[in-house]
N, C-alpha and C. Protein backbone atom coordinates (compact mmCIF):
# COMPACT_ATOMS: atom_id res chain seq x y z
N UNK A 1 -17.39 54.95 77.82
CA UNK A 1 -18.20 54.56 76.70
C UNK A 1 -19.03 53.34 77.09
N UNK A 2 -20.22 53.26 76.81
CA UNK A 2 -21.48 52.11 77.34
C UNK A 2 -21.00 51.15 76.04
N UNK A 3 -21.15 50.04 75.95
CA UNK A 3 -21.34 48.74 75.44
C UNK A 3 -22.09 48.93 74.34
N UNK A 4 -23.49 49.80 74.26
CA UNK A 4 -24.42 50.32 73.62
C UNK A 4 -23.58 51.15 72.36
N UNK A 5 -22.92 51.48 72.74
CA UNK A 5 -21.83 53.09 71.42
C UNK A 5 -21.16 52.15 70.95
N UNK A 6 -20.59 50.75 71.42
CA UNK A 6 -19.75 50.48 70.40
C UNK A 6 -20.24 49.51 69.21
N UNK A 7 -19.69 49.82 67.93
CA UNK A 7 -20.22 49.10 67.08
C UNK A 7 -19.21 48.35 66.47
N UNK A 8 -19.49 46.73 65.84
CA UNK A 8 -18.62 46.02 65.04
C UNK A 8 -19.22 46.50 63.71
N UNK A 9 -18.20 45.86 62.70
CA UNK A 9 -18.56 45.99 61.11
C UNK A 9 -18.93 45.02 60.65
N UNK A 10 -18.79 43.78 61.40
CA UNK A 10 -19.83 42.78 61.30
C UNK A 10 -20.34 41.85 62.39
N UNK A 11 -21.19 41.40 62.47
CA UNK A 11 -21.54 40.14 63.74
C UNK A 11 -20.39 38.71 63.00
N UNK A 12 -20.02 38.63 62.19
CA UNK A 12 -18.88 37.14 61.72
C UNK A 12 -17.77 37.45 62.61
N UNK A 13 -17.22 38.49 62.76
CA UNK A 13 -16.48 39.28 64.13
C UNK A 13 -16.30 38.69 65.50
N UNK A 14 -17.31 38.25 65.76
CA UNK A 14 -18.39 38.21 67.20
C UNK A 14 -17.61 37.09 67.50
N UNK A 15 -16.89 36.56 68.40
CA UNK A 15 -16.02 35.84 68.66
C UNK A 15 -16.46 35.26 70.40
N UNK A 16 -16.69 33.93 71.04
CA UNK A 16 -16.92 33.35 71.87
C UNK A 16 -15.69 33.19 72.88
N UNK A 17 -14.95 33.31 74.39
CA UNK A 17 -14.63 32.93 74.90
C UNK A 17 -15.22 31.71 75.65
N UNK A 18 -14.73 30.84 76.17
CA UNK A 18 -15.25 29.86 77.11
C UNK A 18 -13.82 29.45 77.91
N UNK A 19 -13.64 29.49 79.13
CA UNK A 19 -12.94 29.47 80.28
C UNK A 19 -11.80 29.58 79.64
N UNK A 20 -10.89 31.02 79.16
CA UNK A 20 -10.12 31.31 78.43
C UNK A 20 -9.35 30.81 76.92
N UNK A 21 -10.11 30.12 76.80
CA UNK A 21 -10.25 29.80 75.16
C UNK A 21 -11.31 30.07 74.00
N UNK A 22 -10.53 30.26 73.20
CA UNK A 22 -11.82 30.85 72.42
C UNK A 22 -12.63 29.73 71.35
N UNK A 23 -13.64 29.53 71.17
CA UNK A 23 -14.43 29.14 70.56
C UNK A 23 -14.38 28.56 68.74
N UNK A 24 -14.17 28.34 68.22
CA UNK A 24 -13.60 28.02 66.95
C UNK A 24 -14.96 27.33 66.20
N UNK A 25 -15.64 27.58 65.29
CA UNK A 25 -16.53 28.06 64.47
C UNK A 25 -17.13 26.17 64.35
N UNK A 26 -16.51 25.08 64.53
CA UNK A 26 -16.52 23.93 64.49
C UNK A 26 -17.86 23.25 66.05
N UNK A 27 -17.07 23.96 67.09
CA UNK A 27 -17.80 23.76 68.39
C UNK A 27 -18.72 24.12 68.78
N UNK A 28 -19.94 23.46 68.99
CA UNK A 28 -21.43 24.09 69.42
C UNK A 28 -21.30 23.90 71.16
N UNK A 29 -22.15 25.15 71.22
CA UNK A 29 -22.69 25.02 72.88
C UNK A 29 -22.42 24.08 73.31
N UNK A 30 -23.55 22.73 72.81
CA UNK A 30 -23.90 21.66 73.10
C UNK A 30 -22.69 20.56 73.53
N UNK A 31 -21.91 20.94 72.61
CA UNK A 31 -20.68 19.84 72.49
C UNK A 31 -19.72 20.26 73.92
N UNK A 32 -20.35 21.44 74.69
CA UNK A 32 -19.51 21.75 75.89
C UNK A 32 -19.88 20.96 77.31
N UNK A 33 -21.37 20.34 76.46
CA UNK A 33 -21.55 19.85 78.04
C UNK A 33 -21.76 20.79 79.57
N UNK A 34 -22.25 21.98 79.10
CA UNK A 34 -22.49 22.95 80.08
C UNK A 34 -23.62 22.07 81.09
N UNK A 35 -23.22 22.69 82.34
CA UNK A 35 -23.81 22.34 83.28
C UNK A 35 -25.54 22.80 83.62
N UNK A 36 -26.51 21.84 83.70
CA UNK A 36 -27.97 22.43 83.64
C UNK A 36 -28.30 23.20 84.78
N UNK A 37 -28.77 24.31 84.57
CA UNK A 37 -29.51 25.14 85.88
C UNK A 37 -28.30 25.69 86.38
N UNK A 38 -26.87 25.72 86.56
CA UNK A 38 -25.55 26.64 86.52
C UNK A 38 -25.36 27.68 85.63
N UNK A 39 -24.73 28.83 86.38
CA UNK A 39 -24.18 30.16 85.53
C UNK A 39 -23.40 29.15 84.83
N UNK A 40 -22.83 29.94 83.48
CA UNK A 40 -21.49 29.62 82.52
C UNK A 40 -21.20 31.14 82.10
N UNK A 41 -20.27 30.97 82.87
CA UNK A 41 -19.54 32.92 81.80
C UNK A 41 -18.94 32.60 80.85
N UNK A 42 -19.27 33.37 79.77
CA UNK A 42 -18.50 33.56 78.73
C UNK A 42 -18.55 34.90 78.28
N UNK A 43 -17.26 35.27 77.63
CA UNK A 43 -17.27 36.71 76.85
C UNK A 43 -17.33 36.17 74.88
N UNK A 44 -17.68 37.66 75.16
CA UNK A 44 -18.25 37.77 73.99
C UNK A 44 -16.85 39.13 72.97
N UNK A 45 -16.75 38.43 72.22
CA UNK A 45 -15.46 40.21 71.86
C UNK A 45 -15.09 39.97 70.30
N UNK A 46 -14.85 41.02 70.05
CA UNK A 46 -14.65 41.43 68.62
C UNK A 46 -13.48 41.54 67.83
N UNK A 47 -13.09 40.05 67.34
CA UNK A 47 -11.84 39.59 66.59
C UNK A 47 -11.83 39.29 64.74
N UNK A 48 -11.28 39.85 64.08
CA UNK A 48 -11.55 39.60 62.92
C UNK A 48 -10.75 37.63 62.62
N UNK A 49 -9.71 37.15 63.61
CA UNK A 49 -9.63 35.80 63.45
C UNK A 49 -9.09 35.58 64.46
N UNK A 50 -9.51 34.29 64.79
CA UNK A 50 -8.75 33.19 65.73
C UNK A 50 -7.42 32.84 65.95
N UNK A 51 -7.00 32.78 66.99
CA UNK A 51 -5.58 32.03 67.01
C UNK A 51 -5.67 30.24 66.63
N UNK A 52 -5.31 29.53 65.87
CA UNK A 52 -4.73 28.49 65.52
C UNK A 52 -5.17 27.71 66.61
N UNK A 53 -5.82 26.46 66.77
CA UNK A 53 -6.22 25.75 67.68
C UNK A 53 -4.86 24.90 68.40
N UNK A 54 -4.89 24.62 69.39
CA UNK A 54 -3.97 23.85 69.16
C UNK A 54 -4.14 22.29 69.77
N UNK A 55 -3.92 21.30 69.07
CA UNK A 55 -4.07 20.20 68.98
C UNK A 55 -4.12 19.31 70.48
N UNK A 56 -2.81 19.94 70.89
CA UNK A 56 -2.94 19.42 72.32
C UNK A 56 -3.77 20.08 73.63
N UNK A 57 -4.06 21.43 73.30
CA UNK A 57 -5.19 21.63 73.99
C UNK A 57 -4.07 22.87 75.10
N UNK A 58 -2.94 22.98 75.04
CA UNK A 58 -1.98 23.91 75.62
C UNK A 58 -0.97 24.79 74.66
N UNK A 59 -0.43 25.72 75.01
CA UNK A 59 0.27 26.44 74.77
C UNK A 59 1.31 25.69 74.45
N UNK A 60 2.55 26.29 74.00
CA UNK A 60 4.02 25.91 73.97
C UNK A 60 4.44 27.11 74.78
N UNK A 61 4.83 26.60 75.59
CA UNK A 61 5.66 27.42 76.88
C UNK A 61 6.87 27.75 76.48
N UNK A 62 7.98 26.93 75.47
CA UNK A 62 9.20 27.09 75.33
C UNK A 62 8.99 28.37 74.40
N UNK A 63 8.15 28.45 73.57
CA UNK A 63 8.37 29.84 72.72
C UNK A 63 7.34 30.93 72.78
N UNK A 64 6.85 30.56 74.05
CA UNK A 64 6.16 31.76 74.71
C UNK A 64 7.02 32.45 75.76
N UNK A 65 7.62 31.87 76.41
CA UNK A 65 8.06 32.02 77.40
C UNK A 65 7.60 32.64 78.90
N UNK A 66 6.38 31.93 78.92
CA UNK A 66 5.66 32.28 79.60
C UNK A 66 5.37 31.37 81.08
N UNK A 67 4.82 32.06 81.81
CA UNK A 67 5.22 31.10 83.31
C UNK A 67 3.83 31.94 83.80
N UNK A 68 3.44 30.65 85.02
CA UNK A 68 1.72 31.15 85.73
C UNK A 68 2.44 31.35 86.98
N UNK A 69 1.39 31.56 87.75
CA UNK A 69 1.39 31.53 89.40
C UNK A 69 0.26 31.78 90.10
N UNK A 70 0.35 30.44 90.91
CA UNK A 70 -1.41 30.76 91.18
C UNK A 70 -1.02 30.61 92.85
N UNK A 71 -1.58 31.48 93.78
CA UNK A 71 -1.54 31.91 95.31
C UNK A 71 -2.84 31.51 95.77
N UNK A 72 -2.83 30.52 96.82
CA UNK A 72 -4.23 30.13 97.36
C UNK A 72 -4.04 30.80 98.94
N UNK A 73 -4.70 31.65 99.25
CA UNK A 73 -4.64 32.10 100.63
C UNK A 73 -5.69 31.07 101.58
């Protein structure tokens, strides 16, 4: 299916990633300090709401229980 076929039921939907966080209706572009004349990826995806910001800016690991791993060859 092309990008083109799919449709939301609304653009308020339309939900911002920025380097795996999502965007919260408060934060402009601007306030990111994006870099001039640099790519910035972001996705773009279709959520009817946000997860809860969280204050400190991380997860809670104890009741996620979740663990990373990052391999530098």
């Amino acid at each position: 299916m092309d990008w083109e076929e799919e449709q939301v039921s609304s653009p308020n939907i339309l939900r911002l990633i920025y380097q795996g966080r999502f965007l919260h209706g408060n934060v402009t572009l601007g306030a990111l300090k994006l870099p001039l004349g640099k790519t910035t990826v972001m996705h773009l995806v279709a959520r009817e709401t946000l997860p809860e910001p969280n204050s400190q800016g991380q997860r809670n690991r104890e009741k996620t229980g979740e663990s990373n791993c990052c391999v530098i060859l």
